[in-house]
ModelCIF file with pLDDT and N, C-alpha, C, O atoms, coordinates in Angstrom:
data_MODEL
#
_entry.id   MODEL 
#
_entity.id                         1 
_entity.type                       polymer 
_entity.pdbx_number_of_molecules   1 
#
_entity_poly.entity_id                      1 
_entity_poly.type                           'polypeptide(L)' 
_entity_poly.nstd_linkage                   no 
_entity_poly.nstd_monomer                   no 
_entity_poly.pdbx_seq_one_letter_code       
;(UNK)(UNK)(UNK)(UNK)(UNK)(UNK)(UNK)(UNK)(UNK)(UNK)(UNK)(UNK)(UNK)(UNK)(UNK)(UNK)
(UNK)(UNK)(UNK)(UNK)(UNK)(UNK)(UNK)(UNK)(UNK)(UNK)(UNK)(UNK)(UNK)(UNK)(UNK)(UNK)
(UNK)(UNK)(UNK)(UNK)(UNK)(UNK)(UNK)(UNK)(UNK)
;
_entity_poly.pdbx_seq_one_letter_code_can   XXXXXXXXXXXXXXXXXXXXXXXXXXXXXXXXXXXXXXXXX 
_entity_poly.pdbx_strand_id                 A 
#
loop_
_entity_poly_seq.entity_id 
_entity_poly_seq.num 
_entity_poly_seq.mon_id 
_entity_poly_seq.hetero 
1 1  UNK n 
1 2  UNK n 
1 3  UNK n 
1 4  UNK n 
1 5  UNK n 
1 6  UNK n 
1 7  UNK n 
1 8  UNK n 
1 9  UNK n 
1 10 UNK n 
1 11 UNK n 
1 12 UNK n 
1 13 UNK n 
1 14 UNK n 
1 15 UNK n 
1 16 UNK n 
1 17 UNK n 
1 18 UNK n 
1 19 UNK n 
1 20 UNK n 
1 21 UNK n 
1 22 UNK n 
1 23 UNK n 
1 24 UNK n 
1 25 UNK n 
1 26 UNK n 
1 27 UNK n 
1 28 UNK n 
1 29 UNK n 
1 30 UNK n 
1 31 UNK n 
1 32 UNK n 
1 33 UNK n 
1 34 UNK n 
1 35 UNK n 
1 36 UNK n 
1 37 UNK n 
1 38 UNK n 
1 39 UNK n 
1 40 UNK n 
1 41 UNK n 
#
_struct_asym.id          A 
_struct_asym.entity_id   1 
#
loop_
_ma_qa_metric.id 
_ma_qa_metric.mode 
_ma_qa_metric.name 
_ma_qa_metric.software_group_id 
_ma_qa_metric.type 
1 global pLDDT . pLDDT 
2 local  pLDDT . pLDDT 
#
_ma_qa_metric_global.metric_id      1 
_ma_qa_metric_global.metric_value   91.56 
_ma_qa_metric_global.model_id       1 
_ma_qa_metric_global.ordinal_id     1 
#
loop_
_ma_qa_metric_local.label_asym_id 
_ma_qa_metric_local.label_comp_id 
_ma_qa_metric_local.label_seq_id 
_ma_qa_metric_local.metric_id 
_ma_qa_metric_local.metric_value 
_ma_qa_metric_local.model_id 
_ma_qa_metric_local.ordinal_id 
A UNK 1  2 70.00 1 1  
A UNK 2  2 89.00 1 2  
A UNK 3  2 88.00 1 3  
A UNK 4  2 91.00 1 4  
A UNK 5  2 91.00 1 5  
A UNK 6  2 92.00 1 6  
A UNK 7  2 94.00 1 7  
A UNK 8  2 94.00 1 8  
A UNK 9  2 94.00 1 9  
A UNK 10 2 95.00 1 10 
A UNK 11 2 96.00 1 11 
A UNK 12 2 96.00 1 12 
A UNK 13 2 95.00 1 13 
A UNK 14 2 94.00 1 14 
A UNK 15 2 95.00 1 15 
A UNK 16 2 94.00 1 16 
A UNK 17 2 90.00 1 17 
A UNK 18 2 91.00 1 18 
A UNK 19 2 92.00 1 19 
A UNK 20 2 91.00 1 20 
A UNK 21 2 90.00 1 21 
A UNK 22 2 92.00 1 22 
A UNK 23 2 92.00 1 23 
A UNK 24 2 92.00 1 24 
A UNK 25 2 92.00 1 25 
A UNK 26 2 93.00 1 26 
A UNK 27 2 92.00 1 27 
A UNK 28 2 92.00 1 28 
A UNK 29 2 93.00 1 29 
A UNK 30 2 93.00 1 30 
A UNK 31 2 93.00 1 31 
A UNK 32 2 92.00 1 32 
A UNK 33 2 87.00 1 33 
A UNK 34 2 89.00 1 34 
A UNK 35 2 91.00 1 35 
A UNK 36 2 91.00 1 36 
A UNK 37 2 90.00 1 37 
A UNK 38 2 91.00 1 38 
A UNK 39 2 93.00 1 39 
A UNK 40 2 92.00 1 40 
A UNK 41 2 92.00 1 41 
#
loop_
_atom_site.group_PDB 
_atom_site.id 
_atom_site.type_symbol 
_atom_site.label_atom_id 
_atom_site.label_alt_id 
_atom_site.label_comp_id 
_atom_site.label_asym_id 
_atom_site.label_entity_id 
_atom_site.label_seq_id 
_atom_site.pdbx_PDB_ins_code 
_atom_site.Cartn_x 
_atom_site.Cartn_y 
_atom_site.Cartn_z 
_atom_site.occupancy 
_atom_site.B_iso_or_equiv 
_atom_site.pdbx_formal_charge 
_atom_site.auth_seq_id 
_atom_site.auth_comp_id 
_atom_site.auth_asym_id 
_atom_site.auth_atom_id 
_atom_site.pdbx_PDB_model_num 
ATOM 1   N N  . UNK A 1 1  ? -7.400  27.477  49.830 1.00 70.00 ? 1  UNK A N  1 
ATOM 2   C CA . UNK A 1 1  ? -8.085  26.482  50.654 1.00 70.00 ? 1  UNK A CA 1 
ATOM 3   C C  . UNK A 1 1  ? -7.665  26.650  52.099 1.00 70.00 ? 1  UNK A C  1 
ATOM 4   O O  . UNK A 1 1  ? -6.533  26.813  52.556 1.00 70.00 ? 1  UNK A O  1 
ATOM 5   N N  . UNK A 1 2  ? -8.662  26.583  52.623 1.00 89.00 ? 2  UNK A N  1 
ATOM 6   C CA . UNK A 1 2  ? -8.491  27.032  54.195 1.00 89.00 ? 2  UNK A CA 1 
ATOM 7   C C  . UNK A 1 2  ? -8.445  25.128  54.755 1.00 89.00 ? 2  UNK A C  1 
ATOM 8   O O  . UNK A 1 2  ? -8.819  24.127  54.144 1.00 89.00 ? 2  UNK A O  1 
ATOM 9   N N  . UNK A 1 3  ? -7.813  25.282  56.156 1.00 88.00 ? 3  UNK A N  1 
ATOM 10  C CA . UNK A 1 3  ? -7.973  24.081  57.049 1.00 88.00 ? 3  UNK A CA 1 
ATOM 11  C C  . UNK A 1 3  ? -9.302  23.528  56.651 1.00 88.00 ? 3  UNK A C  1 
ATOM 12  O O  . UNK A 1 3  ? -9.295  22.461  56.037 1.00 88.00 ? 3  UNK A O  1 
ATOM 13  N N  . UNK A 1 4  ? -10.350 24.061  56.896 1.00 91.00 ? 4  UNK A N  1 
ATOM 14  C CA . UNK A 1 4  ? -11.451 23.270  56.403 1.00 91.00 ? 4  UNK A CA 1 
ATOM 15  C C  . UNK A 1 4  ? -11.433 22.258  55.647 1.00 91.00 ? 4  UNK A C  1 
ATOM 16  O O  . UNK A 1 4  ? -11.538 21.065  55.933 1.00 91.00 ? 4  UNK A O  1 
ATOM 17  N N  . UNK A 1 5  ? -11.245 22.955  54.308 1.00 91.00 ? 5  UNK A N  1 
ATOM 18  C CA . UNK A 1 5  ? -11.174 22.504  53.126 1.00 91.00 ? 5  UNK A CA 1 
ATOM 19  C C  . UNK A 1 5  ? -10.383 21.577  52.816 1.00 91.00 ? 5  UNK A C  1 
ATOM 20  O O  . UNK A 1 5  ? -10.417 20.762  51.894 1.00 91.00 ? 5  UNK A O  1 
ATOM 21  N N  . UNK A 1 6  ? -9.522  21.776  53.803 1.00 92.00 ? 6  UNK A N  1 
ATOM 22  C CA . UNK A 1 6  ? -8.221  20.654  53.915 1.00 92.00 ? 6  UNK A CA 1 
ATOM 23  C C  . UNK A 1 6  ? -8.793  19.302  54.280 1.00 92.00 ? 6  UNK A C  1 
ATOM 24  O O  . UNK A 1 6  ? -8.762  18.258  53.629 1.00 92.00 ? 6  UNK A O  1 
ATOM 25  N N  . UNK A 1 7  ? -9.482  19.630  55.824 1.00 94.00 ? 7  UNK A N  1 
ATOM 26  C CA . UNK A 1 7  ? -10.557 18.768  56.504 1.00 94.00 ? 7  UNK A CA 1 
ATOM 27  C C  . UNK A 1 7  ? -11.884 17.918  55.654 1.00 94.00 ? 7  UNK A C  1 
ATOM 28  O O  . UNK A 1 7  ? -12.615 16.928  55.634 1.00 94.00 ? 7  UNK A O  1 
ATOM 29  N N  . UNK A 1 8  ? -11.663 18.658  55.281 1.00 94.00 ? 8  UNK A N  1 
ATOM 30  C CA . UNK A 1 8  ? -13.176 17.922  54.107 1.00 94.00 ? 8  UNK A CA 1 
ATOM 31  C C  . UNK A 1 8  ? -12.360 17.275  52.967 1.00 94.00 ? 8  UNK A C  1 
ATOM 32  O O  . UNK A 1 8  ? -12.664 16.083  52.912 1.00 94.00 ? 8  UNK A O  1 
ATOM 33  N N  . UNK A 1 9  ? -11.602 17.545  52.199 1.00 94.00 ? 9  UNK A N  1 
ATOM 34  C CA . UNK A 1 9  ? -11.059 16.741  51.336 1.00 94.00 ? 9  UNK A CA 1 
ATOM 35  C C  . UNK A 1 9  ? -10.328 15.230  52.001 1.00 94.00 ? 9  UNK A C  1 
ATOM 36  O O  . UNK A 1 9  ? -10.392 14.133  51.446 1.00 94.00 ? 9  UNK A O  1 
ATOM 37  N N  . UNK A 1 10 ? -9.868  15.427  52.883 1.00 95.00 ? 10 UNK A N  1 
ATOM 38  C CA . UNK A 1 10 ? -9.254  14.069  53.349 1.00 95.00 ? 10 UNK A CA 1 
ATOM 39  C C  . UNK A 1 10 ? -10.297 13.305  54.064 1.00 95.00 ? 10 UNK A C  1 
ATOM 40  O O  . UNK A 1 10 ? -10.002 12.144  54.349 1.00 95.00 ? 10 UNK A O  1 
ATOM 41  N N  . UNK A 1 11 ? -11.883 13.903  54.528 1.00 96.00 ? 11 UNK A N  1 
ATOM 42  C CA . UNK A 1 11 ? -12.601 13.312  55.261 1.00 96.00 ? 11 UNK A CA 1 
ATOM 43  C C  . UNK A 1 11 ? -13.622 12.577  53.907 1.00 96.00 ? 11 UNK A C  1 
ATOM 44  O O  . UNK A 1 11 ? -14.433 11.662  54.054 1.00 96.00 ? 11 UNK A O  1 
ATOM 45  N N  . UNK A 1 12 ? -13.378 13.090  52.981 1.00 96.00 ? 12 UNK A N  1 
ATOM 46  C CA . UNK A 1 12 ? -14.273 12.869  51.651 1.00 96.00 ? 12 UNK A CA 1 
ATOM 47  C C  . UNK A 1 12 ? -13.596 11.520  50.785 1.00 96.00 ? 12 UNK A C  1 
ATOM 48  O O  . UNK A 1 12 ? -14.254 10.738  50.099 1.00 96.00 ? 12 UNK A O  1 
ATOM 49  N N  . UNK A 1 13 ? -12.060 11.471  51.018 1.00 95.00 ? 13 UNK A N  1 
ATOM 50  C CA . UNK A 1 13 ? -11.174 10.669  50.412 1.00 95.00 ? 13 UNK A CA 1 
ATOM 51  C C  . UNK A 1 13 ? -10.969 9.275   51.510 1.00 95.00 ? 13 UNK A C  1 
ATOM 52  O O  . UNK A 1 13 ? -10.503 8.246   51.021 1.00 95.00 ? 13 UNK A O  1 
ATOM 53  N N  . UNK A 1 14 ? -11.360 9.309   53.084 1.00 94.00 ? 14 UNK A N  1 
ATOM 54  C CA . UNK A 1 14 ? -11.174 8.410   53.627 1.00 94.00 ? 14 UNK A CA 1 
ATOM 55  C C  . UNK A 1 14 ? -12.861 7.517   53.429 1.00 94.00 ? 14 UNK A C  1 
ATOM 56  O O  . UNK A 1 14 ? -13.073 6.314   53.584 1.00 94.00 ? 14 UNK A O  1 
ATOM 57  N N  . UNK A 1 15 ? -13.811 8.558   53.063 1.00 95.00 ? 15 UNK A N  1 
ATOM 58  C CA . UNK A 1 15 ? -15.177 7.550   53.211 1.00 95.00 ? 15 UNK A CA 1 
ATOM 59  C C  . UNK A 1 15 ? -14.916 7.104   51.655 1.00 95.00 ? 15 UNK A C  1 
ATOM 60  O O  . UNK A 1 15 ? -14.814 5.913   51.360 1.00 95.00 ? 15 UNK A O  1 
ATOM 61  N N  . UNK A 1 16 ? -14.843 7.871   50.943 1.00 94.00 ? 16 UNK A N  1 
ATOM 62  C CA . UNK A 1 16 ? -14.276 7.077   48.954 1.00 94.00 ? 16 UNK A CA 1 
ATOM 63  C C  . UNK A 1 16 ? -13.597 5.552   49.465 1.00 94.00 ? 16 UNK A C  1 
ATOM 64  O O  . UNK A 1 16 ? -14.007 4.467   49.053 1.00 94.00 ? 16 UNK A O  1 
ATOM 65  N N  . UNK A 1 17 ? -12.786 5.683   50.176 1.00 90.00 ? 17 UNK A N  1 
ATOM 66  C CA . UNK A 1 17 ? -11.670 3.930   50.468 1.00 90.00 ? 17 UNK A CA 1 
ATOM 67  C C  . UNK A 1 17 ? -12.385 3.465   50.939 1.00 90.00 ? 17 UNK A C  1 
ATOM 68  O O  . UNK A 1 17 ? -12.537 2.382   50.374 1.00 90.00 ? 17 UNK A O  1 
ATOM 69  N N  . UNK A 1 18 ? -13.172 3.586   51.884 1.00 91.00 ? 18 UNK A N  1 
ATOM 70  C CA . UNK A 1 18 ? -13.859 3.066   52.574 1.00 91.00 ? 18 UNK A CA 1 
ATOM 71  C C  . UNK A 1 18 ? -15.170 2.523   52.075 1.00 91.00 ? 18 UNK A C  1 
ATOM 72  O O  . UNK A 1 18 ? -15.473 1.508   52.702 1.00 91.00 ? 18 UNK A O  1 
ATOM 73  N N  . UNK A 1 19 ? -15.734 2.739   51.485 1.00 92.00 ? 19 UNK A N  1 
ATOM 74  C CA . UNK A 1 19 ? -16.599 2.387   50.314 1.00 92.00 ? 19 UNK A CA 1 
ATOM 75  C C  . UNK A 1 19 ? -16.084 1.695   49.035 1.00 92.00 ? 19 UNK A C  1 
ATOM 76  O O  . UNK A 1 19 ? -16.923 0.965   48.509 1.00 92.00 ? 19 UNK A O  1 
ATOM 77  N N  . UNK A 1 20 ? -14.802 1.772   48.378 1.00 91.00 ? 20 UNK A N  1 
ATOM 78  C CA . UNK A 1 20 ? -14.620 0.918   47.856 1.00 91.00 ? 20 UNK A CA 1 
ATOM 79  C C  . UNK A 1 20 ? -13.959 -0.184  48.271 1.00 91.00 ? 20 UNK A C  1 
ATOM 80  O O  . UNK A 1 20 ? -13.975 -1.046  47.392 1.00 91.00 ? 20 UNK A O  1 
ATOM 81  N N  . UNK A 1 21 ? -13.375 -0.517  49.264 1.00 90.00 ? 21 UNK A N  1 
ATOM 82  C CA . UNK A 1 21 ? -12.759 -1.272  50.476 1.00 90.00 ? 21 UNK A CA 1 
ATOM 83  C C  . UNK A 1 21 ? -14.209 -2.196  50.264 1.00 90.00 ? 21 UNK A C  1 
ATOM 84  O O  . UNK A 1 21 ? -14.307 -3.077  49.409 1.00 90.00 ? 21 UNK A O  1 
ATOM 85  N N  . UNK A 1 22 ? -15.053 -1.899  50.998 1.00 92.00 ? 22 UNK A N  1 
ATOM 86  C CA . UNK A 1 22 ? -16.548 -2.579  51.402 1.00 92.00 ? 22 UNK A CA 1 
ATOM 87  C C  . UNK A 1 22 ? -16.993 -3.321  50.226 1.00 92.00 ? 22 UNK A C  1 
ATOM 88  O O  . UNK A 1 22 ? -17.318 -4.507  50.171 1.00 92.00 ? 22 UNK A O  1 
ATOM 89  N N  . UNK A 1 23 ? -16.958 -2.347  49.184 1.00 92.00 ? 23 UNK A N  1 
ATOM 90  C CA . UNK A 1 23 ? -17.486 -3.003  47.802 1.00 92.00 ? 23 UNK A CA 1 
ATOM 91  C C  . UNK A 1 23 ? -16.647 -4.204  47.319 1.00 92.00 ? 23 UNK A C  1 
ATOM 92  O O  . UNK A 1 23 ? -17.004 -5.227  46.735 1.00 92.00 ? 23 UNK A O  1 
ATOM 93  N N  . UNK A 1 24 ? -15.238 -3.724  47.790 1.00 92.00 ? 24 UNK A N  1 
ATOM 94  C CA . UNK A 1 24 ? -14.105 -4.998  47.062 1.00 92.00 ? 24 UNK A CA 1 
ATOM 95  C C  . UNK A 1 24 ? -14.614 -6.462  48.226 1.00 92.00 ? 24 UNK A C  1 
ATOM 96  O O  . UNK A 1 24 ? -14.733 -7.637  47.878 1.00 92.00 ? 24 UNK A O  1 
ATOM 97  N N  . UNK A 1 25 ? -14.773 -6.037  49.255 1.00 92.00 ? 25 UNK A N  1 
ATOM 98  C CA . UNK A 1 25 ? -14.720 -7.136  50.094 1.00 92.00 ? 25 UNK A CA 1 
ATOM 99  C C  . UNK A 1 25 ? -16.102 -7.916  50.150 1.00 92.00 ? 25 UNK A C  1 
ATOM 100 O O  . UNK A 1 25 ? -16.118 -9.098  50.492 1.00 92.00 ? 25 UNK A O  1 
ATOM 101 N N  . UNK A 1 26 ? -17.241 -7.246  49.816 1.00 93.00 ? 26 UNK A N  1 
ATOM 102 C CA . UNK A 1 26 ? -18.608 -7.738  49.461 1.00 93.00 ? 26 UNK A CA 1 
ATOM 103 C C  . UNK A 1 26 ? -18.157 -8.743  48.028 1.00 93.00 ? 26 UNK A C  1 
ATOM 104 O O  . UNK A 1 26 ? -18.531 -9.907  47.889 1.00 93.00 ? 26 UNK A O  1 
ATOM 105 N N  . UNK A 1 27 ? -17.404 -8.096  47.180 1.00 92.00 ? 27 UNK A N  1 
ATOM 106 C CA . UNK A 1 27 ? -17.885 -8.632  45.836 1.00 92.00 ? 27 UNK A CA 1 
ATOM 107 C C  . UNK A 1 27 ? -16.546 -10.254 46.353 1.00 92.00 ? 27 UNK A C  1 
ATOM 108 O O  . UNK A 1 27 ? -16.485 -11.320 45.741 1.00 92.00 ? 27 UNK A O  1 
ATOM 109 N N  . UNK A 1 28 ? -16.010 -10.003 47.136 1.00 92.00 ? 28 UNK A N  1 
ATOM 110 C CA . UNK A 1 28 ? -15.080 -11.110 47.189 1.00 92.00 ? 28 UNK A CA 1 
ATOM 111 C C  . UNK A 1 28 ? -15.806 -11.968 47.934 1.00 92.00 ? 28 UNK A C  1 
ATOM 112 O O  . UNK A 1 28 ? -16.107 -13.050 47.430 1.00 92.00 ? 28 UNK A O  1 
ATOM 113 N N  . UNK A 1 29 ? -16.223 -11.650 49.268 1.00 93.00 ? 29 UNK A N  1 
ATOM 114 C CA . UNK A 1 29 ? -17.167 -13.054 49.774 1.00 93.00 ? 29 UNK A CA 1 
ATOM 115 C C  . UNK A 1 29 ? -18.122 -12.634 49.834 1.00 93.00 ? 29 UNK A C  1 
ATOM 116 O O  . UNK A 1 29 ? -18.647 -12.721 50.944 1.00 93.00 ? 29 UNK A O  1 
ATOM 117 N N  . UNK A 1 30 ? -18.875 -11.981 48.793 1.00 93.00 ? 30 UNK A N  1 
ATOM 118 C CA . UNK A 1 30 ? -20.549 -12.632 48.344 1.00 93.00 ? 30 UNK A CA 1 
ATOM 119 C C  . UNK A 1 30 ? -21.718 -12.257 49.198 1.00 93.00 ? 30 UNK A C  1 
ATOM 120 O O  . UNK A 1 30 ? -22.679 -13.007 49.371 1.00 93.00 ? 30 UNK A O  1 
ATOM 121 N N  . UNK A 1 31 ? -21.576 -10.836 49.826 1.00 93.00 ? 31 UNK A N  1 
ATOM 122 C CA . UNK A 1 31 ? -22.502 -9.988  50.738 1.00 93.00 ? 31 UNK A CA 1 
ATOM 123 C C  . UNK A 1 31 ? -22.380 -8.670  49.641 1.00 93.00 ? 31 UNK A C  1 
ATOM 124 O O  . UNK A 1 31 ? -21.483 -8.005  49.123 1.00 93.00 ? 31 UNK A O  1 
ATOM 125 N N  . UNK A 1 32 ? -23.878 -8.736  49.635 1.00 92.00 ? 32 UNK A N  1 
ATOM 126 C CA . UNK A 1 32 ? -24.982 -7.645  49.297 1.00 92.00 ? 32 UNK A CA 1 
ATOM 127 C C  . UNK A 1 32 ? -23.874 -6.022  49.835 1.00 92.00 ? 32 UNK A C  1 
ATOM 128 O O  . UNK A 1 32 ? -23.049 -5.745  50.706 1.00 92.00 ? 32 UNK A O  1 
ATOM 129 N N  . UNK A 1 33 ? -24.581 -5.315  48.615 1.00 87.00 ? 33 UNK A N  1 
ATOM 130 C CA . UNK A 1 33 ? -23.928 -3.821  48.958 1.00 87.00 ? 33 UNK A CA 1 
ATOM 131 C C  . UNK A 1 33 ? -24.167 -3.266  50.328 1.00 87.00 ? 33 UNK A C  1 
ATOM 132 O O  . UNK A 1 33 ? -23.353 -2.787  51.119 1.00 87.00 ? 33 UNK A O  1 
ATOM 133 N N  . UNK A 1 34 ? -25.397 -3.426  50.432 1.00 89.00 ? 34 UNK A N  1 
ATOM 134 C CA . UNK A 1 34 ? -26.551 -2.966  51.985 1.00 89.00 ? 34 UNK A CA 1 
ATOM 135 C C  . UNK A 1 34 ? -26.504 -3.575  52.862 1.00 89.00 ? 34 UNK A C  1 
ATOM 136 O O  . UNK A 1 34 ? -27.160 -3.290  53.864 1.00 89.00 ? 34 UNK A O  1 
ATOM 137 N N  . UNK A 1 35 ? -25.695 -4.648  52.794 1.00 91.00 ? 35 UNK A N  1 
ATOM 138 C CA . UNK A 1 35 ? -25.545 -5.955  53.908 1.00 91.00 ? 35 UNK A CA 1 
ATOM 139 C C  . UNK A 1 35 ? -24.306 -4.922  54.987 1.00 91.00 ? 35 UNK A C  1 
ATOM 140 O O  . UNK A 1 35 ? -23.091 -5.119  54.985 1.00 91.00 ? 35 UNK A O  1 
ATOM 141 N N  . UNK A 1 36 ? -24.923 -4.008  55.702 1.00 91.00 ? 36 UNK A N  1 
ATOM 142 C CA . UNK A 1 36 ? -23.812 -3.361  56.773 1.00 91.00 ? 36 UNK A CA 1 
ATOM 143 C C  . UNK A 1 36 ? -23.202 -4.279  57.393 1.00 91.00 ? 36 UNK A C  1 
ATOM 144 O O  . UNK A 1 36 ? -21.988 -4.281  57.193 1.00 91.00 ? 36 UNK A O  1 
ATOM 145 N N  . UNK A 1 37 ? -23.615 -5.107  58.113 1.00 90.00 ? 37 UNK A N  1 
ATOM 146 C CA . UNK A 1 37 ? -23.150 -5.559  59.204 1.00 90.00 ? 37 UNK A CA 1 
ATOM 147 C C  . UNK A 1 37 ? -22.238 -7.002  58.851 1.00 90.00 ? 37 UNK A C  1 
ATOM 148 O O  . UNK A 1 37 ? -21.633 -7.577  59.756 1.00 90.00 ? 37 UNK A O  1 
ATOM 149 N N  . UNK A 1 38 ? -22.220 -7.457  57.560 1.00 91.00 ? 38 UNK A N  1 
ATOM 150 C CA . UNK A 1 38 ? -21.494 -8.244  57.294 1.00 91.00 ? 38 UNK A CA 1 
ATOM 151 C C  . UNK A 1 38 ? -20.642 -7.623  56.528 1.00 91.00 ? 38 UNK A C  1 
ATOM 152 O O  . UNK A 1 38 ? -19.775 -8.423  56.175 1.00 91.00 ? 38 UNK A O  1 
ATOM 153 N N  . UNK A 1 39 ? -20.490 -6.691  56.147 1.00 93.00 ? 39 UNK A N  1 
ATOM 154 C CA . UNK A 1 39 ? -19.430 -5.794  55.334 1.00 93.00 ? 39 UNK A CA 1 
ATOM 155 C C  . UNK A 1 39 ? -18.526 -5.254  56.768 1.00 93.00 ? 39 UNK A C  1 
ATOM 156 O O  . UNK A 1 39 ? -17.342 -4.930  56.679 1.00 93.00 ? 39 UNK A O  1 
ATOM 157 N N  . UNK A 1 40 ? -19.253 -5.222  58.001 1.00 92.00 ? 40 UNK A N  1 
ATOM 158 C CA . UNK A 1 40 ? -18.249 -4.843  59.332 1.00 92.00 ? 40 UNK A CA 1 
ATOM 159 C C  . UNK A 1 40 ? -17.799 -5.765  59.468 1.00 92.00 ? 40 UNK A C  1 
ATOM 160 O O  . UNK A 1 40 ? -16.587 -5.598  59.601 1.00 92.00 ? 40 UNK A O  1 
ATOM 161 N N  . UNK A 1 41 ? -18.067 -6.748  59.520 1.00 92.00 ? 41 UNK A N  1 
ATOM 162 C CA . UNK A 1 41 ? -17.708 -8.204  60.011 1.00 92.00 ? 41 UNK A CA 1 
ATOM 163 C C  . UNK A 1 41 ? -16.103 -8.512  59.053 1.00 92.00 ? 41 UNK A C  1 
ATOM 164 O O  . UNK A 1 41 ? -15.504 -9.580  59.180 1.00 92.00 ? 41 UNK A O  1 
#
């Protein structure tokens, strides 16, 4: 595995948290999956 690959695995593993982060925090106060802007909030 080259730097790349390095690059893409940790860039692949920070949007994974980040998506389930969103999902945990939607399903806790009660905003829609697609609801962006209250999932920023």
């Amino acid at each position: 595995r080259g730097p790349a690959a390095v690059e893409e695995l940790r860039r692949r593993a920070v949007e994974d948290a980040q998506r389930r982060l969103d999902r945990a925090l939607g399903h806790l106060l009660g905003f829609e999956a697609d609801d962006l802007s209250n999932l920023a909030r």
